[in-house]
C-alpha atoms as a PDB file:
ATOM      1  CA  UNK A   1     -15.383 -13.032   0.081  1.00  0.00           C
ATOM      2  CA  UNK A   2     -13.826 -14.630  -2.741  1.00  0.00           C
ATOM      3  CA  UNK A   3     -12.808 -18.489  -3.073  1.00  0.00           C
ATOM      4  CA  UNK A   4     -10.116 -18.793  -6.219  1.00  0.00           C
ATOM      5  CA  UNK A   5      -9.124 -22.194  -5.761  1.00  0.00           C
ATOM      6  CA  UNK A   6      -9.553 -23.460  -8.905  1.00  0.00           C
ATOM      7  CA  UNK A   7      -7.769 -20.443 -10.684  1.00  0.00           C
ATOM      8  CA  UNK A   8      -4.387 -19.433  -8.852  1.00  0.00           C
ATOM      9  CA  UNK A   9      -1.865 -21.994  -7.841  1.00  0.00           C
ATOM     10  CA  UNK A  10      -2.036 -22.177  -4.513  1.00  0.00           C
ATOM     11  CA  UNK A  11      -6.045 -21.773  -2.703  1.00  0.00           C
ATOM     12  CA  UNK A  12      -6.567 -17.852  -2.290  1.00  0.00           C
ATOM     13  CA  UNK A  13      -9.050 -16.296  -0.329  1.00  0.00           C
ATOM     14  CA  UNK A  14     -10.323 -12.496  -1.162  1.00  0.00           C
ATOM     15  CA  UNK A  15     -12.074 -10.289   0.765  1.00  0.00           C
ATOM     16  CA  UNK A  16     -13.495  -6.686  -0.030  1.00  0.00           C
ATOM     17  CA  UNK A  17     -13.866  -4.392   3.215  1.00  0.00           C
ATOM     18  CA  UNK A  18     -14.876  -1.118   3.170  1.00  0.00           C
ATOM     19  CA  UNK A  19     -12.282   0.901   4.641  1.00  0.00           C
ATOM     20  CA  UNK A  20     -14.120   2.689   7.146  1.00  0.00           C
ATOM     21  CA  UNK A  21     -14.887  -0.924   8.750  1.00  0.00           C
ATOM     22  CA  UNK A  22     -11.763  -1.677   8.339  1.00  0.00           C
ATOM     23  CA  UNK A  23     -10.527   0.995   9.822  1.00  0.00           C
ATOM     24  CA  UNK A  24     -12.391  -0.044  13.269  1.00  0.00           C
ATOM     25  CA  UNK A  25      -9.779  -3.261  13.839  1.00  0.00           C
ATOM     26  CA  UNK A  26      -6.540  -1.289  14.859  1.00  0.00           C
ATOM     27  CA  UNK A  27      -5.134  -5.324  14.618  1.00  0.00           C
ATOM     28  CA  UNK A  28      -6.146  -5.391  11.011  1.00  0.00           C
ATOM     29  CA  UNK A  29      -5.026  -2.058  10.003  1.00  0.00           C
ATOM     30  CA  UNK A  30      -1.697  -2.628  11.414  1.00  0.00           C
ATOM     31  CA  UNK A  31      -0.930  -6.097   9.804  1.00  0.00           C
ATOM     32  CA  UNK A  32      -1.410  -4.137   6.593  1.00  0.00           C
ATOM     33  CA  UNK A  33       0.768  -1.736   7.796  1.00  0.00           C
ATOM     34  CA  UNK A  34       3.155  -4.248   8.272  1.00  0.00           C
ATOM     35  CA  UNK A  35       2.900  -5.617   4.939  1.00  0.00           C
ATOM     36  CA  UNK A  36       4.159  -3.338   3.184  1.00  0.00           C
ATOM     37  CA  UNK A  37       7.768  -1.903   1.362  1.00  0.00           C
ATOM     38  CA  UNK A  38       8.389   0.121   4.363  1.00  0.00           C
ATOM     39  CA  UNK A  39       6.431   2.190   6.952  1.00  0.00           C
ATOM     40  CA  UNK A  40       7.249   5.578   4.407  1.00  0.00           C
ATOM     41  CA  UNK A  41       5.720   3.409   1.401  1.00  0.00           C
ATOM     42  CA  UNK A  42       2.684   5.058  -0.309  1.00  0.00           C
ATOM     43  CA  UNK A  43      -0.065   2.693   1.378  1.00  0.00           C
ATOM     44  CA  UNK A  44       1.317   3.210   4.239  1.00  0.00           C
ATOM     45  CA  UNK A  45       1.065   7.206   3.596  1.00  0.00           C
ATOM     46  CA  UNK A  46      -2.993   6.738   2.396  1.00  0.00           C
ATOM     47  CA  UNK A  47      -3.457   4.857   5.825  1.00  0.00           C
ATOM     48  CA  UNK A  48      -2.583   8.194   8.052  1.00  0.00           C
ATOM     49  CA  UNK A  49      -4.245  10.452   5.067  1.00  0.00           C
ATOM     50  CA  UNK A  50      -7.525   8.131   5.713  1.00  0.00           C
ATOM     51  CA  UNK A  51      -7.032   8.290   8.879  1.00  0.00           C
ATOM     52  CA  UNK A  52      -7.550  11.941   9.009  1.00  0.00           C
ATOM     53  CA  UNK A  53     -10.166  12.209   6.826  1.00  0.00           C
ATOM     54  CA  UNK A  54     -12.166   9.517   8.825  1.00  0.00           C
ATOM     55  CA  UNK A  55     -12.204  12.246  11.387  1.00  0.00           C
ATOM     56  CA  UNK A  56     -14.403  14.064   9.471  1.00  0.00           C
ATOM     57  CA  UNK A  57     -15.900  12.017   7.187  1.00  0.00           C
ATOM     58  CA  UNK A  58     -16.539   9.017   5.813  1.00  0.00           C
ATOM     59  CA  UNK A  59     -13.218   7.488   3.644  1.00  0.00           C
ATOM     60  CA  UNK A  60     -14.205   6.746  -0.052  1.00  0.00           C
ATOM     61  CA  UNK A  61     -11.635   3.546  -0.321  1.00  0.00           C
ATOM     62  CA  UNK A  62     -12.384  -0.327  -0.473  1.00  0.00           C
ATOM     63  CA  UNK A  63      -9.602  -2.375   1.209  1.00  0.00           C
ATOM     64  CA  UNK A  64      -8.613  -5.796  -0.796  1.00  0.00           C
ATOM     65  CA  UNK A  65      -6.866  -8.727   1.059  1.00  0.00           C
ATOM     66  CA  UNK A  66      -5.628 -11.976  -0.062  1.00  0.00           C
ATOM     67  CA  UNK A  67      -5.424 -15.054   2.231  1.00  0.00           C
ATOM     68  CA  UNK A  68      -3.615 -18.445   1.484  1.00  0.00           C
ATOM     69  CA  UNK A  69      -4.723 -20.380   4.305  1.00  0.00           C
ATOM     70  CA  UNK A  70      -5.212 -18.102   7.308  1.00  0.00           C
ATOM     71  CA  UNK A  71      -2.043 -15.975   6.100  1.00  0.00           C
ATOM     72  CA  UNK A  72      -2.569 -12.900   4.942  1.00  0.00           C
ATOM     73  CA  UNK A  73      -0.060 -12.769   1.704  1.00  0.00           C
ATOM     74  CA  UNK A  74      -1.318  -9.318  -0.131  1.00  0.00           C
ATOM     75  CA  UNK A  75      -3.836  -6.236  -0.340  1.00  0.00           C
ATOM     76  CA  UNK A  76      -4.991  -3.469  -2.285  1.00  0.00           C
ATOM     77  CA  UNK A  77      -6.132  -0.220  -1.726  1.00  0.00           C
ATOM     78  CA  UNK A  78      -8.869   1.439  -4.297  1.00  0.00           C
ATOM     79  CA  UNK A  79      -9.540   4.814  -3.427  1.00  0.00           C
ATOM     80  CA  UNK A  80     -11.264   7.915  -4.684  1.00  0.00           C
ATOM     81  CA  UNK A  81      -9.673   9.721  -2.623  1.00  0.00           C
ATOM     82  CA  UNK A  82      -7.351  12.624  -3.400  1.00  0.00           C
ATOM     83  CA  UNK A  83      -3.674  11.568  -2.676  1.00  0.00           C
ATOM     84  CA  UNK A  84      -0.632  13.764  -1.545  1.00  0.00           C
ATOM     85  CA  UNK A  85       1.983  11.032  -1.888  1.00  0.00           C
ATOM     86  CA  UNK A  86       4.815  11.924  -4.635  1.00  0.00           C
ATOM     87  CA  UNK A  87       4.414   9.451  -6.737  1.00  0.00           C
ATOM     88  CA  UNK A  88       7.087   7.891  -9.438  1.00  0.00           C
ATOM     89  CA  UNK A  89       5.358   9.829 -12.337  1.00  0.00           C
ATOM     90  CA  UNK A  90       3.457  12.488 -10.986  1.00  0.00           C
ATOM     91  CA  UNK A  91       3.255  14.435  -7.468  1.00  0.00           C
ATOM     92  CA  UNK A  92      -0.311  13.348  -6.429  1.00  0.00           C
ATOM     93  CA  UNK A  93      -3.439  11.195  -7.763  1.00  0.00           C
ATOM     94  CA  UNK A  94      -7.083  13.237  -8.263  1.00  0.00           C
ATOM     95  CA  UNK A  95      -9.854  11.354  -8.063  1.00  0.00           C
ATOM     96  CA  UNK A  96     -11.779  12.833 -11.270  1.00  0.00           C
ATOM     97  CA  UNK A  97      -9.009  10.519 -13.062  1.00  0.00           C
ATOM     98  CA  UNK A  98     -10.219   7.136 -12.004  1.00  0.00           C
ATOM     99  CA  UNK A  99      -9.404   5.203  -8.731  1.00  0.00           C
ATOM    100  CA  UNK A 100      -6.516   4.274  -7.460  1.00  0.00           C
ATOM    101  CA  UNK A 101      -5.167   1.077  -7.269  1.00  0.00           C
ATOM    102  CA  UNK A 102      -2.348  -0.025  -5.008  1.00  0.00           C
ATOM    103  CA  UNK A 103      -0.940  -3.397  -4.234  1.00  0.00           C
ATOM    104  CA  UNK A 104       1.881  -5.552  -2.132  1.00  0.00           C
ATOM    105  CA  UNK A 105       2.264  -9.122  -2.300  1.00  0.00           C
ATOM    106  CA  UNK A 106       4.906 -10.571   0.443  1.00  0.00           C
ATOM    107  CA  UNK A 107       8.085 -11.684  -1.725  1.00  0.00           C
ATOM    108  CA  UNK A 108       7.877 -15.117  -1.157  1.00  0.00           C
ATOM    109  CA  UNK A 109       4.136 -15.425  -2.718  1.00  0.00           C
ATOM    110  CA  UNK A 110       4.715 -13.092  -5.743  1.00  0.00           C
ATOM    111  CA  UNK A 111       4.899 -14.373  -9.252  1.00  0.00           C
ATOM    112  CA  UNK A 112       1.600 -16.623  -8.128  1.00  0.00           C
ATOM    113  CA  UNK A 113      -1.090 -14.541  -9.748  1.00  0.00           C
ATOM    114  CA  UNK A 114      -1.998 -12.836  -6.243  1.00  0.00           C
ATOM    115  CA  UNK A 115      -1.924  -9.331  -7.723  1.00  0.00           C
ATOM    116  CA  UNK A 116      -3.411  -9.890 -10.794  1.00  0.00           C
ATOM    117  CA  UNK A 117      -6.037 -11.692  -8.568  1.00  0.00           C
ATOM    118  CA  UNK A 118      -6.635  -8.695  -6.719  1.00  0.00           C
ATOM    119  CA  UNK A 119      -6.716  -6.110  -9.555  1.00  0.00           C
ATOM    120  CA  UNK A 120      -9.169  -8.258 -11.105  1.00  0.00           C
ATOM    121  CA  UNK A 121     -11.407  -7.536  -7.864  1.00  0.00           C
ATOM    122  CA  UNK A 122     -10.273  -4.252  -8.319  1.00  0.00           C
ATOM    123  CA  UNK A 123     -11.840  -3.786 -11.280  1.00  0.00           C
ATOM    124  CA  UNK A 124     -15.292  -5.638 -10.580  1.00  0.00           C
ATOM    125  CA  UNK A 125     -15.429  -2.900  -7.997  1.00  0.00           C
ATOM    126  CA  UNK A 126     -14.343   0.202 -10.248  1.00  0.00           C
ATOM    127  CA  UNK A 127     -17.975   0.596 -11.412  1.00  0.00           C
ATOM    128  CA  UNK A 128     -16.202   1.035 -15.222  1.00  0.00           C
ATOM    129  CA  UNK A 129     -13.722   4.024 -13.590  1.00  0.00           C
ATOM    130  CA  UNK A 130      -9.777   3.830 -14.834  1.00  0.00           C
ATOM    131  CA  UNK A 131      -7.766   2.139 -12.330  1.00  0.00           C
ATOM    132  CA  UNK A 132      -4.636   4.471 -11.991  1.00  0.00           C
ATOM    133  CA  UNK A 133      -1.733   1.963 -10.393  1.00  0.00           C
ATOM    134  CA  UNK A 134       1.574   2.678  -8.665  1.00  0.00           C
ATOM    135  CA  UNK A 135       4.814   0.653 -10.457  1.00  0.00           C
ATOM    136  CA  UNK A 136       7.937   1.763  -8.339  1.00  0.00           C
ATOM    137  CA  UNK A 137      10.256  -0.435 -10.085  1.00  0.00           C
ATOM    138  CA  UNK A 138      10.819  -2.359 -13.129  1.00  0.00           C
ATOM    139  CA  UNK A 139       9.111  -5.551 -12.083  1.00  0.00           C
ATOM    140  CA  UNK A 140       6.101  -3.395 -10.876  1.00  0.00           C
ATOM    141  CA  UNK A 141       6.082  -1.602 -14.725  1.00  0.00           C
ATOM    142  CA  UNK A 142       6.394  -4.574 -16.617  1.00  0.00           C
ATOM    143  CA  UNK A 143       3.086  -6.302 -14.238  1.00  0.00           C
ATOM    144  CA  UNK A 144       1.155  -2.997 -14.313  1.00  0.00           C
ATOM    145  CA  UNK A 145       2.259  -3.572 -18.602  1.00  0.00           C
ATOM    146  CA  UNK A 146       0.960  -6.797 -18.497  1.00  0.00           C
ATOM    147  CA  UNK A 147      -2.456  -5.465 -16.757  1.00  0.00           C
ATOM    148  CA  UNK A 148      -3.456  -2.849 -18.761  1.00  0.00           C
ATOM    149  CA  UNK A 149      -4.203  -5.146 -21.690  1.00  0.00           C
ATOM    150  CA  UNK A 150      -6.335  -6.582 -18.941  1.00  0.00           C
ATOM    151  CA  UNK A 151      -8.362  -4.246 -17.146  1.00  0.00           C
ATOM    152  CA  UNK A 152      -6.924  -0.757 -18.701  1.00  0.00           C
ATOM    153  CA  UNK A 153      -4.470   0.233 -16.008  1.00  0.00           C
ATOM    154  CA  UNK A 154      -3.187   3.326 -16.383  1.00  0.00           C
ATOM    155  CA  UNK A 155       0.421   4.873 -14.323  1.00  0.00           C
ATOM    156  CA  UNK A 156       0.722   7.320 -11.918  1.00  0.00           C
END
C-alpha cells in the first residue's frame, strides 16, 4: 500500500493485489466491475477472460486501486496475459509485447493525477517491460500522450 498525500491533490491511497487474491473477494471484484465505462468495457471483458483462466491456472495480472478516503475512485489492470478484446488500434494484446495497462478513474475525480498515479505504480511493477495502454477517446490519447514521455507508454 501506497500513501501519496503529499503528491496528488487530494490524500490517495494505492494498493497492489495480485489478481488471483483478488479474485477470492467476489465484493471486491464486483465494485471494480462497477467502476467501469460499462459492463461490455475492456476491463470488464479481462475480468471473465481471468476468470476462466483462473480455472486452470494461476492469472498473470496485478490489480491497482486508488482510495481517497475509504472510496474507491480508480484501478488498473497490468496483465501478461493474452487479450481477445478488439481494441481501438488493434484486435488483441500479446503478451511478448509488454504488459498491459488499463485504467478508469470515476468522472468526478479525474483530472486529479489519479491515473498518472497509478501508471506510475504500474510501471514500478513492469520489471522494465513496455506498458501497452488502452486510449478509447481523445481525452484518453492525449493522457496516454502525456505518459509516454513518462514511463514509455505505448497504444494498443
Amino acid at each position: 500500500m501506497l500513501n501519496t498525500k503529499n503528491l496528488l491533490p487530494l490524500p490517495l491511497t494505492v494498493r497492489v493485489q495480485d489478481y488471483n487474491i483478488a479474485a477470492q473477494n467476489p465484493e471486491f471484484i464486483g465494485a471494480l466491475r462497477l467502476l467501469t465505462l460499462s459492463r461490455f468495457s475492456g476491463m470488464n471483458h479481462e475480468l471473465d477472460s481471468f476468470a476462466n483462466i483462473s480455472l486452470e491456472r494461476d492469472v498473470k495480472c496485478k490489480i491497482i486501486t486508488a482510495y481517497h478516503t475509504n472510496e474507491l475512485v480508480g484501478w488498473a489492470l497490468l496483465s501478461e496475459e493474452q487479450s481477445t478484446f478488439d481494441f481501438s488500434r488493434v484486435d488483441c494484446f500479446n503478451p511478448e509485447h509488454g504488459l498491459m495497462f488499463q485504467v478508469y478513474v470515476q468522472p468526478q475525480y479525474r483530472r486529479q493525477g489519479i491515473a498518472a498515479e497509478l501508471m506510475k505504480v504500474a510501471n514500478t511493477f513492469s520489471n522494465g517491460k513496455k506498458l501497452w495502454a488502452c486510449p478509447w477517446d481523445e481525452t484518453s490519447f492525449h493522457f496516454y500522450g502525456k505518459m509516454n514521455e513518462t514511463y514509455k507508454a505505448y497504444y494498443l
